[in-house]
N, C-alpha and C. Protein backbone atom coordinates (compact mmCIF):
# COMPACT_ATOMS: atom_id res chain seq x y z
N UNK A 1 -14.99 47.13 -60.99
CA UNK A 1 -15.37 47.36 -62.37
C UNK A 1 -14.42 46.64 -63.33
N UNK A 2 -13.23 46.47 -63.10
CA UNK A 2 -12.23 45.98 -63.77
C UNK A 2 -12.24 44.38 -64.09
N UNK A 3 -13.06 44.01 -62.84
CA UNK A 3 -13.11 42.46 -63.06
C UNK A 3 -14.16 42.04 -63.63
N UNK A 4 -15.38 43.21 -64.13
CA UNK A 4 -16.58 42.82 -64.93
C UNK A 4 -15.91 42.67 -66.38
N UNK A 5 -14.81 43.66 -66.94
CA UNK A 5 -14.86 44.43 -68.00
C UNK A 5 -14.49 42.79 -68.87
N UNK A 6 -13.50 41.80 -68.41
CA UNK A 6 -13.34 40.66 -68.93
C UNK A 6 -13.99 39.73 -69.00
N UNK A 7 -15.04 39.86 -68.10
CA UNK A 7 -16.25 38.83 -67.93
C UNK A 7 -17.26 38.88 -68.99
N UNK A 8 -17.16 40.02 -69.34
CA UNK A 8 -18.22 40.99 -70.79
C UNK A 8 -17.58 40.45 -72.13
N UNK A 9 -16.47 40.75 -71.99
CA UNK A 9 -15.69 40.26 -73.48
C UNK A 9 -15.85 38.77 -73.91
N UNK A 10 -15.52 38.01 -72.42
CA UNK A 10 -15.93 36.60 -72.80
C UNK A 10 -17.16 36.38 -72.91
N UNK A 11 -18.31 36.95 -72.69
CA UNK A 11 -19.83 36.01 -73.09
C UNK A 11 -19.75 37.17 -74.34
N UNK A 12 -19.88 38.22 -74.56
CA UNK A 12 -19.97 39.03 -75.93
C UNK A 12 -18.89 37.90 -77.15
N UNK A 13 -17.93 37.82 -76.71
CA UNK A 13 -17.26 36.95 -77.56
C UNK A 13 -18.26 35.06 -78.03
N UNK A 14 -18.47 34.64 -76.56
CA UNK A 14 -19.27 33.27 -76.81
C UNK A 14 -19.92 33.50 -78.02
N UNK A 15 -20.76 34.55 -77.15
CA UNK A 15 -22.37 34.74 -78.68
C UNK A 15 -22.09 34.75 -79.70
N UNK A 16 -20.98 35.71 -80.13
CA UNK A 16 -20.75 36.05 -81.22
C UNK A 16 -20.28 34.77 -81.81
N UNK A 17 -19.42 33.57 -81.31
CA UNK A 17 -18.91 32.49 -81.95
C UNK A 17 -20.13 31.70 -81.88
N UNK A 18 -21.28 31.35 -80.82
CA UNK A 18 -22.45 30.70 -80.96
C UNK A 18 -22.93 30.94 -82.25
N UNK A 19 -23.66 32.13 -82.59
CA UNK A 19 -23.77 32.07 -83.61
C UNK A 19 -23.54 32.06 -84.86
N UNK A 20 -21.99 32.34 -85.23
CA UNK A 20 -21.47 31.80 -86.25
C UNK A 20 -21.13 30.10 -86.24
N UNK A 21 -21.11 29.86 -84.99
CA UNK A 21 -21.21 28.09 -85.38
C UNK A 21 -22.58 27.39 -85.44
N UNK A 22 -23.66 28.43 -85.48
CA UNK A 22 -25.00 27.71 -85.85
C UNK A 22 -26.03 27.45 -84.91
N UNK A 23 -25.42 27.60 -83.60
CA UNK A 23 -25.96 27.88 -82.43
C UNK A 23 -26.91 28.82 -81.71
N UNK A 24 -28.13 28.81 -81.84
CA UNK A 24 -29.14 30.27 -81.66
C UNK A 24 -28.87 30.73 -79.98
N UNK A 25 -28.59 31.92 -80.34
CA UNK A 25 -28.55 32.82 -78.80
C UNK A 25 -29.92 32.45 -78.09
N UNK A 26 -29.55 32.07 -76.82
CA UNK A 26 -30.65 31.64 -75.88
C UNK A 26 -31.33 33.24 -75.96
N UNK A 27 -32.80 33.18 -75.22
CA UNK A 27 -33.35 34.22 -75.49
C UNK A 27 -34.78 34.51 -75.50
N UNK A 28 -35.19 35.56 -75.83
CA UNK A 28 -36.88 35.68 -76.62
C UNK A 28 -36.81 36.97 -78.08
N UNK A 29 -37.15 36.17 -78.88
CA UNK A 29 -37.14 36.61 -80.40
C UNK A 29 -38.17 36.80 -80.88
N UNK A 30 -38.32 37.90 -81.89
CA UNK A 30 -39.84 38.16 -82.13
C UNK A 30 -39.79 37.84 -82.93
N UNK A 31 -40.79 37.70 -84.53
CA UNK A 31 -40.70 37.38 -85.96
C UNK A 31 -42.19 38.10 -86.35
N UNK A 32 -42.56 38.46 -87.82
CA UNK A 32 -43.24 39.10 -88.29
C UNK A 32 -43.56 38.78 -89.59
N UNK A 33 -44.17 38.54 -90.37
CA UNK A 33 -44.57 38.55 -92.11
C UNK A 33 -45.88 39.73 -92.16
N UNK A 34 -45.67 40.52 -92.75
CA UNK A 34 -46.66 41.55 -93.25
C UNK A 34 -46.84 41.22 -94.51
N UNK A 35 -47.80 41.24 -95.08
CA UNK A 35 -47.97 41.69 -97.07
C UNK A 35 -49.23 41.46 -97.23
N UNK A 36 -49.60 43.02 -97.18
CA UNK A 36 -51.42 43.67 -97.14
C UNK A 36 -51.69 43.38 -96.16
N UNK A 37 -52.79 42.49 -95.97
CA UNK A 37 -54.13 42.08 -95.34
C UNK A 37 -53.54 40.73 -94.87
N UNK A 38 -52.37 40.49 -95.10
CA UNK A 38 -51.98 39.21 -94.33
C UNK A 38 -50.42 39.42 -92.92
N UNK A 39 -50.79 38.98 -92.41
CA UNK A 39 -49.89 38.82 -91.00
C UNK A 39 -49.66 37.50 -90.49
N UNK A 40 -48.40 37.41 -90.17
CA UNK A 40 -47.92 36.46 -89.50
C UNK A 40 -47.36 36.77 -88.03
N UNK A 41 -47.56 36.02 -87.35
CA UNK A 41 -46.74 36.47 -85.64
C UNK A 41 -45.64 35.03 -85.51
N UNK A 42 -44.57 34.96 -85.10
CA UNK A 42 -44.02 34.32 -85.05
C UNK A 42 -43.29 34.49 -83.51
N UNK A 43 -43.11 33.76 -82.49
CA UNK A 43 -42.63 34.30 -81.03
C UNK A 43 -41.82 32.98 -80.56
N UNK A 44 -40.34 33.63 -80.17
CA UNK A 44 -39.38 32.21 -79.68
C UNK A 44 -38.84 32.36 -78.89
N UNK A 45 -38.74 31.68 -77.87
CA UNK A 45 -38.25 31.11 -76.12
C UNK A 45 -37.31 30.37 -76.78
N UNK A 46 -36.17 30.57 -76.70
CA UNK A 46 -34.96 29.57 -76.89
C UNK A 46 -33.88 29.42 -75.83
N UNK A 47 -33.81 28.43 -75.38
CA UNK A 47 -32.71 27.66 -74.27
C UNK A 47 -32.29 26.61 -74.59
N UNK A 48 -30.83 27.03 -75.04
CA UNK A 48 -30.17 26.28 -75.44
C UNK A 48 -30.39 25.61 -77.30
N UNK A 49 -30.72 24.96 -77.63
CA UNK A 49 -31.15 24.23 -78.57
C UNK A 49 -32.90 24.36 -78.27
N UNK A 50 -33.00 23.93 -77.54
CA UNK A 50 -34.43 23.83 -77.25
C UNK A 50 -35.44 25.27 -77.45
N UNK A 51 -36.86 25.09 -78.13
CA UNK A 51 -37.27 26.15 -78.66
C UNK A 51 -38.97 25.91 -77.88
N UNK A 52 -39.36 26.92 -77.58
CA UNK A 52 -40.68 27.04 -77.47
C UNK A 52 -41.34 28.12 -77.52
N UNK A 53 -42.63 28.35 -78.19
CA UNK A 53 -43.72 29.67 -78.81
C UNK A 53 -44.64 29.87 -79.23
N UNK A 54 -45.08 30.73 -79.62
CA UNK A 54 -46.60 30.93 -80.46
C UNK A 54 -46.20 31.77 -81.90
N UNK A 55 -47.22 31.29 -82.26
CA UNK A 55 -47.47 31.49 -83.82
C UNK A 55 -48.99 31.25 -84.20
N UNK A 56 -49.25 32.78 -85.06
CA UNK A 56 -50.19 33.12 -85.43
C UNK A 56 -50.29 33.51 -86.60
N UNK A 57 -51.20 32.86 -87.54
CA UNK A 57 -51.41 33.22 -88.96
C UNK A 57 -52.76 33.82 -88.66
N UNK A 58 -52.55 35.22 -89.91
CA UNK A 58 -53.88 36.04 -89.49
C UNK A 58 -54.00 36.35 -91.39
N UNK A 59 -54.43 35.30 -92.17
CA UNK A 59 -54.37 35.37 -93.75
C UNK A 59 -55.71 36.03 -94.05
N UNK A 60 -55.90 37.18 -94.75
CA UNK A 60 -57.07 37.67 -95.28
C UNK A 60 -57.97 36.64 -95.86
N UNK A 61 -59.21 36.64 -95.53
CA UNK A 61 -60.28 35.76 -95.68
C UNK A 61 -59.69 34.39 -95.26
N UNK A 62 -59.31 33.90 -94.26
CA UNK A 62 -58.80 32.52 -93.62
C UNK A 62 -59.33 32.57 -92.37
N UNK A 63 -59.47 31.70 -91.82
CA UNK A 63 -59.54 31.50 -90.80
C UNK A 63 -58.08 31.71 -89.65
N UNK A 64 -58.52 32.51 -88.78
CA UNK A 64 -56.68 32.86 -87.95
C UNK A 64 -56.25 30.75 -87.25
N UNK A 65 -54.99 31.00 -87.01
CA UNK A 65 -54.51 29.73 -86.58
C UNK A 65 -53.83 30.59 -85.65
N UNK A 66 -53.83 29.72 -84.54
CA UNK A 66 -52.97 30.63 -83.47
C UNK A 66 -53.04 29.47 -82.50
N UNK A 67 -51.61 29.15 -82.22
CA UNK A 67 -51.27 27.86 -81.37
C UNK A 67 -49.56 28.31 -80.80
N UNK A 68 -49.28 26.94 -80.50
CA UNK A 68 -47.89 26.89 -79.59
C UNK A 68 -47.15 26.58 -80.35
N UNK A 69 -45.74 26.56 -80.53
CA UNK A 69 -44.51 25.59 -80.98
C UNK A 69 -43.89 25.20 -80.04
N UNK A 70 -42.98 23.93 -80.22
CA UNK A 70 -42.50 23.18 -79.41
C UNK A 70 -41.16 22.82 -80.29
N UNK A 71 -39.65 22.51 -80.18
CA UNK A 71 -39.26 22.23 -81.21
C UNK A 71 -37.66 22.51 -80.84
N UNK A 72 -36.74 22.41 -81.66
CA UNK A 72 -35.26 22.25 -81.47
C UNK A 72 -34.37 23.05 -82.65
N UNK A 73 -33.27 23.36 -82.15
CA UNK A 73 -32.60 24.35 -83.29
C UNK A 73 -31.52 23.38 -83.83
N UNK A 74 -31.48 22.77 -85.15
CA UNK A 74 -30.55 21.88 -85.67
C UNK A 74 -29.73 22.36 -86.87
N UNK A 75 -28.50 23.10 -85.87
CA UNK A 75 -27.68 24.28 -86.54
C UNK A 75 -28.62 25.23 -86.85
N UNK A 76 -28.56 26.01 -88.10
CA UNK A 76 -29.66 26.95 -88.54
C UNK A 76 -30.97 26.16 -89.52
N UNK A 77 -30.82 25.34 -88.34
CA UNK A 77 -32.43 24.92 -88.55
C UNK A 77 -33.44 24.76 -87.18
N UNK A 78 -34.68 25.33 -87.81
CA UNK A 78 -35.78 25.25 -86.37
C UNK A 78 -36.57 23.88 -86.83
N UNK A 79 -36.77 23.10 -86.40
CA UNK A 79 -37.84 22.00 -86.20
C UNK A 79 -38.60 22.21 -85.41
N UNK A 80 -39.96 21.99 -85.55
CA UNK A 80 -40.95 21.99 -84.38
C UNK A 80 -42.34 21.68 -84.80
N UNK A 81 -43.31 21.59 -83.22
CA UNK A 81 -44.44 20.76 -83.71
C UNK A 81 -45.42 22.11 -83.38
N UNK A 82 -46.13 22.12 -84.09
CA UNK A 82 -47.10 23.71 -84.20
C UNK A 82 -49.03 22.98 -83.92
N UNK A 83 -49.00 23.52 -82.71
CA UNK A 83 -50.59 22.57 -82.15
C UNK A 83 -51.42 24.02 -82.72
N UNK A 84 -51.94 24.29 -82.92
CA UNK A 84 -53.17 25.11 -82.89
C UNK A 84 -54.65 24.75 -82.94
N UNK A 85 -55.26 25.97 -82.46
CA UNK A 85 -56.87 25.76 -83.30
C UNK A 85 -57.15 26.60 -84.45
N UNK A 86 -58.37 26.17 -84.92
CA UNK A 86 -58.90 26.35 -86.02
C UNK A 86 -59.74 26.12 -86.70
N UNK A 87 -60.87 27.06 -86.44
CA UNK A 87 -62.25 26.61 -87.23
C UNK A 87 -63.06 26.09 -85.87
N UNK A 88 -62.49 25.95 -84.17
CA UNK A 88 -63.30 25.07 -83.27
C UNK A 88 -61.98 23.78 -83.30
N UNK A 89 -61.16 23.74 -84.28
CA UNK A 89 -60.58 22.51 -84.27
C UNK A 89 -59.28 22.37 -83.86
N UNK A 90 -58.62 21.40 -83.17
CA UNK A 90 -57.24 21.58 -82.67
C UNK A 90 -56.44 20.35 -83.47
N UNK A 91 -55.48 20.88 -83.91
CA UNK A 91 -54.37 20.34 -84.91
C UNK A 91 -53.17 20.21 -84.96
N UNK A 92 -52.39 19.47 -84.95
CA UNK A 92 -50.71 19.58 -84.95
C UNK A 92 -50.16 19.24 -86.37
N UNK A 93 -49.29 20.13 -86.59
CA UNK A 93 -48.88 19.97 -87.97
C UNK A 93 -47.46 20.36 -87.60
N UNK A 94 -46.36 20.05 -88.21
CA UNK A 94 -45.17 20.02 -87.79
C UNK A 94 -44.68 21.02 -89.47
N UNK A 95 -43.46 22.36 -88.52
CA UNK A 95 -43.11 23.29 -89.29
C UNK A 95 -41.92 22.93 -89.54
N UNK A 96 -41.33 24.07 -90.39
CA UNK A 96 -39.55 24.23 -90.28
C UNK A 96 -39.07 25.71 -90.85
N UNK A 97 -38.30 26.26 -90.29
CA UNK A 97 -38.01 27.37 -90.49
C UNK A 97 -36.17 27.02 -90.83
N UNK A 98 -35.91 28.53 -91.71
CA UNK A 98 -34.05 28.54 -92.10
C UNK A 98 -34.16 29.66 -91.87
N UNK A 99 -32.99 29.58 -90.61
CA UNK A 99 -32.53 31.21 -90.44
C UNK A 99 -31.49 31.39 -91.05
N UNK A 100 -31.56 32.82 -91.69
CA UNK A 100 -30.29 33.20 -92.65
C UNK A 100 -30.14 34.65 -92.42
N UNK A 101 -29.46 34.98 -92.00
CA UNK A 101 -28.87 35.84 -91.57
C UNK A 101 -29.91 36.45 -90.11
N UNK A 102 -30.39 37.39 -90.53
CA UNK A 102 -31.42 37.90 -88.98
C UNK A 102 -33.06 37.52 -88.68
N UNK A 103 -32.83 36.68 -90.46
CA UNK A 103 -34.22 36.19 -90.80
C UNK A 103 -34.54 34.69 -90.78
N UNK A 104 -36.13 34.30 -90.45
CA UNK A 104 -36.06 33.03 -90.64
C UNK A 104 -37.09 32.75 -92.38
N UNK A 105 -36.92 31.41 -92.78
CA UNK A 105 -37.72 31.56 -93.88
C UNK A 105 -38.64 30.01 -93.43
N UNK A 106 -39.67 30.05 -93.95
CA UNK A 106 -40.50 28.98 -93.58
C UNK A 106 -40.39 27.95 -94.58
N UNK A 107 -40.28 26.73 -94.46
CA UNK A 107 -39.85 25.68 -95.43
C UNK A 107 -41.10 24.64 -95.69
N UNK A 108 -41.65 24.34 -96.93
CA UNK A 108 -42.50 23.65 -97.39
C UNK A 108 -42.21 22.58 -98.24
N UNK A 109 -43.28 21.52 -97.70
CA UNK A 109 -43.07 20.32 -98.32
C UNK A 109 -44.01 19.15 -98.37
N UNK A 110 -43.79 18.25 -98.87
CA UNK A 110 -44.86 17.22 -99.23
C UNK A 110 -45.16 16.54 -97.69
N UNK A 111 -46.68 16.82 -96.86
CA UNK A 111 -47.06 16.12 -95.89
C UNK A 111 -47.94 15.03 -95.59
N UNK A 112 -47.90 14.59 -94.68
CA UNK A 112 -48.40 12.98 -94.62
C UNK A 112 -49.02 13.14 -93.44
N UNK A 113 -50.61 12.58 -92.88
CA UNK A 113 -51.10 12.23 -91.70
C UNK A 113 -50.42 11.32 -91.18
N UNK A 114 -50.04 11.30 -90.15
CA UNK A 114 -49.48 10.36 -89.29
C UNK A 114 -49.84 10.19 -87.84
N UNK A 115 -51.21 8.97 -87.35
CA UNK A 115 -51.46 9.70 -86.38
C UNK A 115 -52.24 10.84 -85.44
N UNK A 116 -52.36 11.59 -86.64
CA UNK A 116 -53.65 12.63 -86.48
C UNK A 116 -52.54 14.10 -86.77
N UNK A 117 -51.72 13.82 -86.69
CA UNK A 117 -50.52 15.24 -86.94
C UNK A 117 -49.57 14.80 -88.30
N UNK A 118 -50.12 16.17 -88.73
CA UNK A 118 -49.30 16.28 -90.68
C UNK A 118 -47.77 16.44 -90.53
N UNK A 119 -47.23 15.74 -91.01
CA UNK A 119 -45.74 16.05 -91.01
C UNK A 119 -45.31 15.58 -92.21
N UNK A 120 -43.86 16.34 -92.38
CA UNK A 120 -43.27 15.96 -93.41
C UNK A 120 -43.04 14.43 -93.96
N UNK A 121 -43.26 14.40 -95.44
CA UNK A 121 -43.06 13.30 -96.18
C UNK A 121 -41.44 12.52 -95.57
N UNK A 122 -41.16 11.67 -95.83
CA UNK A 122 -39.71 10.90 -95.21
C UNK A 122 -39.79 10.97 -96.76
N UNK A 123 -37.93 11.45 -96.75
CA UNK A 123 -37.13 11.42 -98.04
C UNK A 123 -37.57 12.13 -99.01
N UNK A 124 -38.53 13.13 -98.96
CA UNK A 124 -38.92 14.07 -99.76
C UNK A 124 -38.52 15.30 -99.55
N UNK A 125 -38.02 16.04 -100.36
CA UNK A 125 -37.35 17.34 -100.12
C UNK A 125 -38.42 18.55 -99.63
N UNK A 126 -37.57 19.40 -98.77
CA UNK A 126 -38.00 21.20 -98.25
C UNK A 126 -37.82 21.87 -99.11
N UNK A 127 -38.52 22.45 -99.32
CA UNK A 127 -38.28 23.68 -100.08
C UNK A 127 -38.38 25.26 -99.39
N UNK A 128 -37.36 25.97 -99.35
CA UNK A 128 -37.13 27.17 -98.59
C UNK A 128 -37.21 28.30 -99.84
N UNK A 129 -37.10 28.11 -100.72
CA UNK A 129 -37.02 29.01 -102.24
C UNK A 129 -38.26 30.02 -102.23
N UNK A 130 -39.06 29.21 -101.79
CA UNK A 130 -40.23 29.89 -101.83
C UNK A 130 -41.53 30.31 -100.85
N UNK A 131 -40.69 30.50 -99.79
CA UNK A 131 -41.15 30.06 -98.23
C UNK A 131 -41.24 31.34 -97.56
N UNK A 132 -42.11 31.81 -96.51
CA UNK A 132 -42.72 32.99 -95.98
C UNK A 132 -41.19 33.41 -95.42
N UNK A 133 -40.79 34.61 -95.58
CA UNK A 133 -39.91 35.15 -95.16
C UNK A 133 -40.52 35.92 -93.72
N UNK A 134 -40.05 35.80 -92.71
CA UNK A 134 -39.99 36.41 -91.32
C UNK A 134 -38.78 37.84 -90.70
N UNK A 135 -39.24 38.24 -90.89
CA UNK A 135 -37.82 39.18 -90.31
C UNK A 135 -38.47 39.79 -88.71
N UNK A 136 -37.08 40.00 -88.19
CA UNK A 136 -37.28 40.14 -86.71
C UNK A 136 -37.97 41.78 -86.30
N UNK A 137 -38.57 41.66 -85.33
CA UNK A 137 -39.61 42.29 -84.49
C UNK A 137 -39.46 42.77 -83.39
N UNK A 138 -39.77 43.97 -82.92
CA UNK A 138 -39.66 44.22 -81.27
C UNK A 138 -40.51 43.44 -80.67
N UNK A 139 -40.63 42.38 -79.36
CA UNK A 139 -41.17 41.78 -79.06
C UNK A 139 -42.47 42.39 -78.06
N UNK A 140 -42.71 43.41 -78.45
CA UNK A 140 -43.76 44.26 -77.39
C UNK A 140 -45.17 44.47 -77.84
């Protein structure tokens, strides 16, 4: 028992410095947006840097979107490419999320076809100010 008790301190310690240096705890993370009649699902597989999940928008009178993410953690930033369907139709549109403190916030900005998948404008700014706030979820 004695030789676990230091083995504990050092990965409890890692994490704790992982994520103050910007580094997301490997893992599975839930995420959530409620407000009324609208829902968001947000779900993350993270190893290492590397991110993969689903995400589901369920917007009153919308059509639901419900697809995969694919994507990378750059410091407390998520990048990733979000395939879904919708309407019969399958789409890739590329997201971004800012985690700040236990939350992530969704970041919006000027997009461009490229290809057949919308992504961000080059050299045009994110905007997080005003962006779907997520807070974390039991994953069950």
């Amino acid at each position: 028992m004695k030789l676990y008790l230091p083995l504990l301190a050092a990965v409890a310690l890692f994490a704790a410095c992982s994520q103050k240096n910007g580094i997301p705890a490997s893992g599975y993370q839930c995420y959530a947006y409620i407000n009324g009649k609208d829902s968001i699902l947000l779900q993350l597989q993270t190893e290492g840097k590397t991110v993969t999940g689903q995400l589901t928008y369920q917007l009153y009178e919308k059509d639901q979107n419900n697809g995969t993410l694919n994507g990378t953690w750059q410091g407390d930033t998520l990048k990733a490419e979000y395939q879904f369907m919708s309407e019969g139709t399958e789409s890739v549109r590329e997201v971004i999320f800012l985690k700040k403190g236990e939350e992530l916030t969704e970041g919006f900005g000027n997009v461009e076809d490229r290809n057949g998948k919308m992504v961000f404008s080059p050299g045009t700014p994110i905007s997080f100010d005003h962006g779907t706030v997520y807070k974390p979820v039991d994953c069950q």
